[in-house]
Protein backbone atom coordinates (compact mmCIF):
# COMPACT_ATOMS: atom_id res chain seq x y z
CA UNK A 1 -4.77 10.12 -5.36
CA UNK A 2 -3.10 11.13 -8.27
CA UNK A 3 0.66 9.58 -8.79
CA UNK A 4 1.73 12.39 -10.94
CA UNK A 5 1.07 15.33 -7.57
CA UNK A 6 3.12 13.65 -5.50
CA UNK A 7 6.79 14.80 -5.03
CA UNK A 8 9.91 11.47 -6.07
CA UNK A 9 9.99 10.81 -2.75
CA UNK A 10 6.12 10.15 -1.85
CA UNK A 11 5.73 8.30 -5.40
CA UNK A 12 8.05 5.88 -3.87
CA UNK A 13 6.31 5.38 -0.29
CA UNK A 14 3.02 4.89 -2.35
CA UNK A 15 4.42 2.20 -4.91
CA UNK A 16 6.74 0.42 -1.78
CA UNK A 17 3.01 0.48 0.02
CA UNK A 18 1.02 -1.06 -3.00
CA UNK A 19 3.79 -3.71 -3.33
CA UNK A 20 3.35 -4.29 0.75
CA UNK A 21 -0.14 -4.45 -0.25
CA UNK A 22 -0.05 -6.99 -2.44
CA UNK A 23 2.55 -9.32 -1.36
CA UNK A 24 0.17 -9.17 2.15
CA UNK A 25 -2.75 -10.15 0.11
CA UNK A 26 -0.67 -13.33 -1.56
CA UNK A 27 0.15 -14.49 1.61
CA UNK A 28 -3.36 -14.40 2.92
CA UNK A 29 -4.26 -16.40 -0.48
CA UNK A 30 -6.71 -13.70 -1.16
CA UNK A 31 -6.99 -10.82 -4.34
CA UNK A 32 -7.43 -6.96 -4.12
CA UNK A 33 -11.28 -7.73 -5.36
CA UNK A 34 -11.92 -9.95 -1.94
CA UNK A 35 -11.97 -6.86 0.07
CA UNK A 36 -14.22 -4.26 0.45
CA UNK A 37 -12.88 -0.98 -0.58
CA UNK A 38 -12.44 0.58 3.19
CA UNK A 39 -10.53 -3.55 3.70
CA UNK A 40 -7.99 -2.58 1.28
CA UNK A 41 -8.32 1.30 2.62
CA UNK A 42 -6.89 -0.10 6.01
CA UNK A 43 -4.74 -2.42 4.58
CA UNK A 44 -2.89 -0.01 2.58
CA UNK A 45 -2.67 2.26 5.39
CA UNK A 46 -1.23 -0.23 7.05
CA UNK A 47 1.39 -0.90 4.62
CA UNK A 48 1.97 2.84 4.62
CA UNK A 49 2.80 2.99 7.85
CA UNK A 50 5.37 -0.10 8.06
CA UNK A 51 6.95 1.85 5.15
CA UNK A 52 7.47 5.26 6.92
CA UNK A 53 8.71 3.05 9.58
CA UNK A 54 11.29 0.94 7.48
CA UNK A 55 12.71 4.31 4.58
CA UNK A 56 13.84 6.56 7.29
């Protein structure tokens, strides 16, 4: 994905999704590099989601 394609608006889901992301991964005690790369696939899909959910 490249950052720079994406329309203001998308830019911010992706960044408030990365941050989701990562403060998940803190809480688990665990690092972007313990999970495979479909693990952090779901998990940012995940985050995605909860931040469709949460912006509207």
């Amino acid at each position: 994905m490249h950052l720079k394609e994406l329309s203001a608006k998308e830019q911010e889901r992706v960044l408030a999704a990365l941050n989701e992301c990562y403060r998940r991964l803190k809480k688990a005690q665990l690092q972007a590099a313990d999970l495979s790369t479909e693990g952090f696939k779901l998990l940012f899909q995940s985050a995605y989601q909860d931040v469709l959910k949460y912006q509207k």
